[in-house]
Protein backbone atom coordinates (compact mmCIF):
# COMPACT_ATOMS: atom_id res chain seq x y z
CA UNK A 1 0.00 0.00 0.00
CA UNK A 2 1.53 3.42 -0.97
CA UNK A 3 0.16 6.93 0.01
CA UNK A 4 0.80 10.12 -1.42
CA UNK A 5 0.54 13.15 0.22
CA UNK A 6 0.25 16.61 -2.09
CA UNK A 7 2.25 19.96 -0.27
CA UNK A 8 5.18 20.13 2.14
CA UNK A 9 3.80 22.84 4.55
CA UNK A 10 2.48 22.12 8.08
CA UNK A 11 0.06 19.47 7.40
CA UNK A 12 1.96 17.59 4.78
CA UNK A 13 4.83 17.39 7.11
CA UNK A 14 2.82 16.06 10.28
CA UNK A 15 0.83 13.88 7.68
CA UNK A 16 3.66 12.60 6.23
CA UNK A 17 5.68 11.69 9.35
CA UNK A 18 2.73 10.33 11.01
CA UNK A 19 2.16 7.53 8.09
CA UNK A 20 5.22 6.44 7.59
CA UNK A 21 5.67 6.64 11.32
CA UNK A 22 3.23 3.81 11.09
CA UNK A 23 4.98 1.68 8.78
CA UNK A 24 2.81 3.14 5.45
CA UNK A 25 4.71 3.09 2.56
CA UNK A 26 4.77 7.42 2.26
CA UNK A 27 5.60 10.06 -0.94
CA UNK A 28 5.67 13.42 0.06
CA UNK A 29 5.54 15.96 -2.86
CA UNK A 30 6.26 19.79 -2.56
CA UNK A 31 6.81 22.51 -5.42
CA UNK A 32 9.02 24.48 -3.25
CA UNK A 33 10.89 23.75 -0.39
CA UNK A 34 9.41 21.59 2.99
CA UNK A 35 8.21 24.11 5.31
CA UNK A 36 5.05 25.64 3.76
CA UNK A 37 4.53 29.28 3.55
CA UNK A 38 6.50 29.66 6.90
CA UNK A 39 9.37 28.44 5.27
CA UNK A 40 8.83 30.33 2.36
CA UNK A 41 8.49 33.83 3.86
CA UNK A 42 10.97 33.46 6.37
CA UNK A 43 8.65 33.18 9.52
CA UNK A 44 10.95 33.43 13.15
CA UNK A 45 7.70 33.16 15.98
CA UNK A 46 4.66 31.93 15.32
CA UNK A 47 1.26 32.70 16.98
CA UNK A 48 0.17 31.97 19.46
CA UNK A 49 2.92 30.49 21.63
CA UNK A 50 5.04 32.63 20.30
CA UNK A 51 7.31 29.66 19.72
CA UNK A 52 10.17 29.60 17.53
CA UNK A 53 9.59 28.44 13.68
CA UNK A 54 12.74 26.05 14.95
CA UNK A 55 11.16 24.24 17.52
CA UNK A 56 7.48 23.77 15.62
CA UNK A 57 8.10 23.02 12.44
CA UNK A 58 11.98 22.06 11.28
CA UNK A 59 11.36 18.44 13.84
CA UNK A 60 8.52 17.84 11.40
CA UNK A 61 10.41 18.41 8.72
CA UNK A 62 13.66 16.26 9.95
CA UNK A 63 11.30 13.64 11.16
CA UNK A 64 9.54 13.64 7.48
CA UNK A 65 12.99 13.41 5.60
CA UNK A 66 13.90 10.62 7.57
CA UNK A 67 10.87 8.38 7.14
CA UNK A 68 8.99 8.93 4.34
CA UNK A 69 10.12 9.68 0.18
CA UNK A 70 10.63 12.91 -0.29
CA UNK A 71 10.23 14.63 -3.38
CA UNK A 72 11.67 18.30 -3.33
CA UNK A 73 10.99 20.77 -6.09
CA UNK A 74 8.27 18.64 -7.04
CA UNK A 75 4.97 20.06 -8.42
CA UNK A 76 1.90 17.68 -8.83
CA UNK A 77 0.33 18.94 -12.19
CA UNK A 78 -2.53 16.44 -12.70
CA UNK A 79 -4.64 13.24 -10.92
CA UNK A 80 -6.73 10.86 -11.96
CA UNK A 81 -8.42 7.71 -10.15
CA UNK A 82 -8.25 4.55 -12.11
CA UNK A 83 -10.36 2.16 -10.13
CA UNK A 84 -8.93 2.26 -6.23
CA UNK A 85 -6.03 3.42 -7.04
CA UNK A 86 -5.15 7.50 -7.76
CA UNK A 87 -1.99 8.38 -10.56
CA UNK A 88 -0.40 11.59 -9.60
CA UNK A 89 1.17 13.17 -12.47
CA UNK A 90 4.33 14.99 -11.53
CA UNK A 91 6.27 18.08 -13.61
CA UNK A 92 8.87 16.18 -14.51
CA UNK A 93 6.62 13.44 -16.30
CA UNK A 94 6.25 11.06 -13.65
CA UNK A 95 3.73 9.58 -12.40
CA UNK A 96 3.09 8.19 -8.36
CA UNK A 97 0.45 5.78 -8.30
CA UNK A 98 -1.00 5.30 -4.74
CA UNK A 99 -3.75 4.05 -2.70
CA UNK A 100 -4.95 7.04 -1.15
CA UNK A 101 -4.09 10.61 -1.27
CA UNK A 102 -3.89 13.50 1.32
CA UNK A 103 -3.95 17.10 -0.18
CA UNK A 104 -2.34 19.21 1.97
CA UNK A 105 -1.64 21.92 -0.87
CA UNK A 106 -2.00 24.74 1.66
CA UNK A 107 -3.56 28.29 0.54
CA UNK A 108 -2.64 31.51 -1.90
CA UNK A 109 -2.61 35.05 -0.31
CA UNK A 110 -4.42 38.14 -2.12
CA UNK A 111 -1.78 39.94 -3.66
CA UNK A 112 -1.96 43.51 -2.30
CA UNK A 113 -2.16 45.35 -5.39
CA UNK A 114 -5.30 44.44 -6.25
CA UNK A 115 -6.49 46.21 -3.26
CA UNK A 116 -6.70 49.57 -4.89
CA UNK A 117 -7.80 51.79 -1.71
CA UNK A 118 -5.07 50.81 0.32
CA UNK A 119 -2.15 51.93 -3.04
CA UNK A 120 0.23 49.45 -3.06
CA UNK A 121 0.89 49.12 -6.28
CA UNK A 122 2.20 53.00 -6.03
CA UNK A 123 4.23 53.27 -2.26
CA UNK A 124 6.57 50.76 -2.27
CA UNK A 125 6.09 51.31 1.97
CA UNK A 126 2.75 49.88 2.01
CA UNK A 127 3.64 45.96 1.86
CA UNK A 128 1.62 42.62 2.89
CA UNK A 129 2.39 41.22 6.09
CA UNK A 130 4.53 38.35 4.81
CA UNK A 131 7.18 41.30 3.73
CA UNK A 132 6.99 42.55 7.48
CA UNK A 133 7.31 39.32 8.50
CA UNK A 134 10.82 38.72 6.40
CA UNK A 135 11.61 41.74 7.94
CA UNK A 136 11.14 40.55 11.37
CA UNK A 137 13.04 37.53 11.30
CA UNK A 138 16.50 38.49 13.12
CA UNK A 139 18.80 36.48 10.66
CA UNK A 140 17.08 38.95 7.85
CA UNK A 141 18.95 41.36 5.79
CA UNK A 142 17.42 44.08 8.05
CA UNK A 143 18.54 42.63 11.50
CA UNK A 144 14.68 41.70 13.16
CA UNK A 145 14.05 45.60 12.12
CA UNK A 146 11.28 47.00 10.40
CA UNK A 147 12.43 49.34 7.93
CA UNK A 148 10.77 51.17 4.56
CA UNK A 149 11.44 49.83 1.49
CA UNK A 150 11.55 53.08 -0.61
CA UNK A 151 15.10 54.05 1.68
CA UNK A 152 15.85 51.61 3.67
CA UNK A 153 15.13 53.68 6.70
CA UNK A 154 14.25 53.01 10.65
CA UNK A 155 10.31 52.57 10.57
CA UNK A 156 9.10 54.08 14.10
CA UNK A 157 5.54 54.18 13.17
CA UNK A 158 4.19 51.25 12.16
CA UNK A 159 0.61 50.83 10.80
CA UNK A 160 -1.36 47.15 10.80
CA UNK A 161 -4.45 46.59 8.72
CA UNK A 162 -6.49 43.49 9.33
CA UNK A 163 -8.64 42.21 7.14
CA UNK A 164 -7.28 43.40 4.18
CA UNK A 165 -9.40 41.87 1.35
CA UNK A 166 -11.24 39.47 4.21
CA UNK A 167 -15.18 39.74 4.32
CA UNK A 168 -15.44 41.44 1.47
CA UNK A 169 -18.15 40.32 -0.65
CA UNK A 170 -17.14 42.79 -3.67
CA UNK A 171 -13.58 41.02 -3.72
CA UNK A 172 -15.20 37.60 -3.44
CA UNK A 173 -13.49 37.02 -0.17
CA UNK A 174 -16.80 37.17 2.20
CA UNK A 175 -15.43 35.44 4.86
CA UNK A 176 -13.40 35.80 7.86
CA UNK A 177 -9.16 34.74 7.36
CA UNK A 178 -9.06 33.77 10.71
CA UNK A 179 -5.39 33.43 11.16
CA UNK A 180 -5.16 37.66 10.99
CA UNK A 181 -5.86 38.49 14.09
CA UNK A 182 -3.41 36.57 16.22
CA UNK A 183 -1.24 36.79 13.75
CA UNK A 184 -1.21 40.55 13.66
CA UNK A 185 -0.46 40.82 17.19
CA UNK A 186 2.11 38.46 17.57
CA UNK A 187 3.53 40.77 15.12
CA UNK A 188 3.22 43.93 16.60
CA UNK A 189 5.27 41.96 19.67
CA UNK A 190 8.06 41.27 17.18
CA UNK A 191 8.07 45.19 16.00
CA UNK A 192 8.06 46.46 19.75
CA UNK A 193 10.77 44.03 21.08
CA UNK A 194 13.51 44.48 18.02
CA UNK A 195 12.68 48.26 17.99
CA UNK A 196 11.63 49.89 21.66
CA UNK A 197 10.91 52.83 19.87
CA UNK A 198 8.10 51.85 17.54
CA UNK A 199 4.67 52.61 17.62
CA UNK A 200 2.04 50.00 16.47
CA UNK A 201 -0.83 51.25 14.91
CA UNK A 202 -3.16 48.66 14.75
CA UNK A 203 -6.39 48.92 12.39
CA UNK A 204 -9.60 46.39 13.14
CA UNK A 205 -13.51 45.80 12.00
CA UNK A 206 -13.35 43.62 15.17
CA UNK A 207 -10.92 41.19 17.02
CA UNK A 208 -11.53 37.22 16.34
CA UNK A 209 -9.05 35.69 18.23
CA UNK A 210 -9.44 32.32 19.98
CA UNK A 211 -7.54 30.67 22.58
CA UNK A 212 -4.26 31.09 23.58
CA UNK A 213 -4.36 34.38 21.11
CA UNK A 214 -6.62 35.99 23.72
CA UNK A 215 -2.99 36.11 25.70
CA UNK A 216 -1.23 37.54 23.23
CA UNK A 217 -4.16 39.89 22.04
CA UNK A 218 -3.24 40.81 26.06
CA UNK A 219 0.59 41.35 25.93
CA UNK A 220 0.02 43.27 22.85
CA UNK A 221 -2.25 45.57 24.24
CA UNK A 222 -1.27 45.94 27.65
CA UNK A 223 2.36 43.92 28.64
CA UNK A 224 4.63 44.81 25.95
CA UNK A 225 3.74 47.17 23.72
CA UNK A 226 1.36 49.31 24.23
CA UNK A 227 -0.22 49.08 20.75
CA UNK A 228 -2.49 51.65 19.70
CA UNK A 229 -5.86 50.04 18.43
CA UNK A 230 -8.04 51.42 15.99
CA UNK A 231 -11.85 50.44 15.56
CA UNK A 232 -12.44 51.31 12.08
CA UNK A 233 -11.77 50.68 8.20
CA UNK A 234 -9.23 52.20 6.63
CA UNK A 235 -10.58 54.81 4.39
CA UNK A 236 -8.03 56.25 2.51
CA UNK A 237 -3.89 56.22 2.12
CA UNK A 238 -2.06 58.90 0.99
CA UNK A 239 1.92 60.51 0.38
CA UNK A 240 2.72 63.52 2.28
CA UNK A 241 6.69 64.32 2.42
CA UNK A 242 8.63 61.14 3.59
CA UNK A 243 5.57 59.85 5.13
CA UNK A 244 2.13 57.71 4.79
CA UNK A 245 -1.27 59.16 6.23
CA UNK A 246 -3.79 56.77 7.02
CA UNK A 247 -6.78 57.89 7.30
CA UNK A 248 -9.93 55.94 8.97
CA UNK A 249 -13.43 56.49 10.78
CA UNK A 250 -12.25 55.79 14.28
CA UNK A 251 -16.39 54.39 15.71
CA UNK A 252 -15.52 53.62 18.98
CA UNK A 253 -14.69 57.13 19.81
CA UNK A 254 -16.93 58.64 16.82
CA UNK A 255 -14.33 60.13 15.00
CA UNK A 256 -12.02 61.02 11.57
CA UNK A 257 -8.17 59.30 12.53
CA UNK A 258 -5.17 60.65 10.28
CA UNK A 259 -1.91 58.83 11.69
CA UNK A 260 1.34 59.45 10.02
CA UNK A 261 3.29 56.25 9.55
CA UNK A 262 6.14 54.89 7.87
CA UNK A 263 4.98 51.53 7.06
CA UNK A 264 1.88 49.89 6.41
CA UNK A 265 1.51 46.55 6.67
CA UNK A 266 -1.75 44.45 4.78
CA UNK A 267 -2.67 41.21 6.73
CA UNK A 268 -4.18 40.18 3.21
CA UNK A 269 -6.68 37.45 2.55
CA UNK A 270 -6.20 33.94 2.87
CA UNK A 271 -7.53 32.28 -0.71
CA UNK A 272 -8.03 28.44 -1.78
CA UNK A 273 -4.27 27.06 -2.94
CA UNK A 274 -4.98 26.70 -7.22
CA UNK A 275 -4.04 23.29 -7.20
CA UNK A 276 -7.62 22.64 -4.91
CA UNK A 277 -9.38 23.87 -8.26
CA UNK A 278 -7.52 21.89 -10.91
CA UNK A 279 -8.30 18.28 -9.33
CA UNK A 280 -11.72 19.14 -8.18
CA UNK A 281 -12.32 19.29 -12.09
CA UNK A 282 -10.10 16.14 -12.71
CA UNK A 283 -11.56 14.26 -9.36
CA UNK A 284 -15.15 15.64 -9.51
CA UNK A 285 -14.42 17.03 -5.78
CA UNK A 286 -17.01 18.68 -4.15
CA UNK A 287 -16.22 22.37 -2.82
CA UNK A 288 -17.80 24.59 -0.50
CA UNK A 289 -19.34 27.86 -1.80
CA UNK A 290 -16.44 29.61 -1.27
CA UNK A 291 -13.63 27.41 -3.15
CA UNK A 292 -11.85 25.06 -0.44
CA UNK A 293 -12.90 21.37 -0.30
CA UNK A 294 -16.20 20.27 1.21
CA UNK A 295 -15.27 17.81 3.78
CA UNK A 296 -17.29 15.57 6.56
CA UNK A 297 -15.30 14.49 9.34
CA UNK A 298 -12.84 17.06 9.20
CA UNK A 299 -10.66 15.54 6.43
CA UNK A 300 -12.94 13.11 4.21
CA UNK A 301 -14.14 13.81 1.11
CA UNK A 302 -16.85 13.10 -1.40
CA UNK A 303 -13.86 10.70 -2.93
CA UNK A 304 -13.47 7.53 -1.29
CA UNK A 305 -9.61 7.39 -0.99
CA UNK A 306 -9.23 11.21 -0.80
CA UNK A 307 -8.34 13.30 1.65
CA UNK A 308 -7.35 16.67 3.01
CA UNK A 309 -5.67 18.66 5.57
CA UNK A 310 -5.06 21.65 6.80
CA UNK A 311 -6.22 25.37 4.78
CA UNK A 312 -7.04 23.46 1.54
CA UNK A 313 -10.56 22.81 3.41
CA UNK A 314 -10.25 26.16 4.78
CA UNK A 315 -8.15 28.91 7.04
CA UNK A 316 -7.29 27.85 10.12
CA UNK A 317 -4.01 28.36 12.49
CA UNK A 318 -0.48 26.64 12.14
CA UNK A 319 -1.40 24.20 15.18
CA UNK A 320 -4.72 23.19 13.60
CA UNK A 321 -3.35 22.53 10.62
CA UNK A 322 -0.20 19.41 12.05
CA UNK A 323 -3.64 18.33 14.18
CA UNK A 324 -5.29 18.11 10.68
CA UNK A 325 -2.01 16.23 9.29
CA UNK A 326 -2.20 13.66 11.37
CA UNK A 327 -5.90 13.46 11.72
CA UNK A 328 -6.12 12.91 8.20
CA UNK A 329 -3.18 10.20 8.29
CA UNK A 330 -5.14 8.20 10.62
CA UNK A 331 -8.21 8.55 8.43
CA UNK A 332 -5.82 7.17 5.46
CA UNK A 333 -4.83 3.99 7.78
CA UNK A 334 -8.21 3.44 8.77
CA UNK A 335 -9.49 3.84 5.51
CA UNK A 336 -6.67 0.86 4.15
CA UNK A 337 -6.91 -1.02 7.01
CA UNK A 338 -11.02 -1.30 6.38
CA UNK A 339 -10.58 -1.90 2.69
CA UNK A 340 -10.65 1.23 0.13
CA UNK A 341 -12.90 1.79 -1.53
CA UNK A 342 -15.60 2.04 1.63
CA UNK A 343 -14.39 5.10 3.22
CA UNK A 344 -13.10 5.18 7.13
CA UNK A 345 -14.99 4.38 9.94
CA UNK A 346 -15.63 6.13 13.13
């Protein structure tokens, strides 16, 4: 019995590890490098713990390496299902055939410039959060310190917009990111401790966090930093001298907000990976309403043989999503152990 599972980022990795933990025989595939968009982007703490990307998520990916067939630099490009078994066609021309399959292709982030009000595409200071977060790390070119693109300077005031493209019915994004919150904060913590100086600016419709968040909503607001919260859309984002105004409808205290800033910082949308979309048209996989795959039992699918994990059935935080991973690799066992073909069993 083989397995394949589709994207080297959080889930993949804990799904990965946990079958062939078990003795399944396991592929792992990833376009890019293991590690997921953490990896990617350069993450150093994640939310909530504020642990290190170190201690989360490189054991997953040593513990993956060393058990299951790994294949780097590897994009899966097409899938069919040929009785029980699934072919997994591979850039390089090859094909995987396996007995089950757990997508774990992970998620694609609005790209900022198509969110006109906010001017990206015309300040090169006005960035998505996964730039800040580069920015952050302390082995980056900047030293842990935010600083402005256009010169390379010290940014001291530092504005955060949540839900940047996120319920927004017009952009076809009506529903909440979920990870934006927490995450936001946990950045402003990163800002205030590599730069005393800074002042966080942080823009909200309203705070969703869950959880452990709620304690780092808390440091952020009272412990640490002293963040300055803002209840109210941005409205408008303009130049003046060396510096950004941000301008927004302040409805908690009933009125206008113009902050200076040197920085802004999008905390963009979270959108369905566009690999979920190409085999739902080869696999005939159901989707939800808004793009991600329709599952029952957390990570089943309307494909016998099929799963999922982690944000390709929808946002969720870095902790839900290794939960997910090895949820859905006990789904996979079950569903081999049972005989495929009739779907896992509770």
């Amino acid at each position: 019995m083989s397995v394949v599972v589709i994207g080297g980022g959080p889930a993949g990795l804990a799904a990965a590890a946990s079958l062939a933990s078990a003795g399944e025989e396991t592929y792992l595939v990833e376009k890019d490098e293991l590690g997921g968009f953490p990896k990617k982007h350069n993450f150093h703490l994640l939310a909530p713990r504020l642990e290190t990307y170190e201690d989360v998520i490189q054991p997953l990916i040593n513990e993956a390496k060393s058990k299951a067939r790994v294949l780097e630099h590897a994009e899966a490009i097409g899938i069919e299902k040929k009785g029980d078994k699934f072919n997994i066609r591979l850039g390089d021309g090859k094909v995987l055939t396996a007995d089950a399959v757990i997508l774990a292709s992970g998620f694609e982030p609005l790209q900022p410039e198509t969110l006109l009000e906010y001017k990206a595409y015309l300040y090169p200071d006005v960035i998505p959060s996964w730039k800040l977060e580069e920015m952050l790390s302390p082995n980056s070119p900047t030293n842990g310190i935010a600083t402005r693109p256009s010169d390379g300077k010290r940014a001291d005031e530092i504005a955060i917009v949540f839900c940047a493209g996120s319920r927004s019915r017009t952009l076809g994004v009506p529903y909440c990111s979920f990870v934006c919150c927490g995450y936001s904060c946990k950045q402003a913590i990163e800002i205030k401790r590599s730069n005393p100086e800074a002042r966080v600016h942080l823009f909200y419709m309203d705070i969703r966090t869950i959880g452990e968040e709620e304690n780092t909503l808390y440091w952020v607001a009272q412990e640490e930093c002293g963040a300055h919260f803002v209840r109210g859309r941005v409205a408008g984002l303009e130049k003046r001298g060396d510096k950004l105004i941000v301008t927004a409808e302040d409805t908690l205290l009933n009125r206008r907000v113009e902050l200076p800033v040197d920085l802004v910082s999008l905390d963009v949308a979270v959108l369905p990976s566009k690999t979920i979309k190409d085999f739902a048209q080869k696999l005939n996989l159901e989707l939800t309403e808004n793009g991600f795959v329709k599952t029952s039992r957390v990570v089943d699918t309307n494909i016998p043989g099929f799963f999922v994990a982690g944000m390709t059935s929808g946002p969720k935080l870095i902790e839900m999503c290794i939960a997910e991973g090895s949820a859905a690799a006990a789904s996979v066992a079950n569903y081999l152990k049972e005989g495929k073909g009739h779907g896992s069993k509770c």
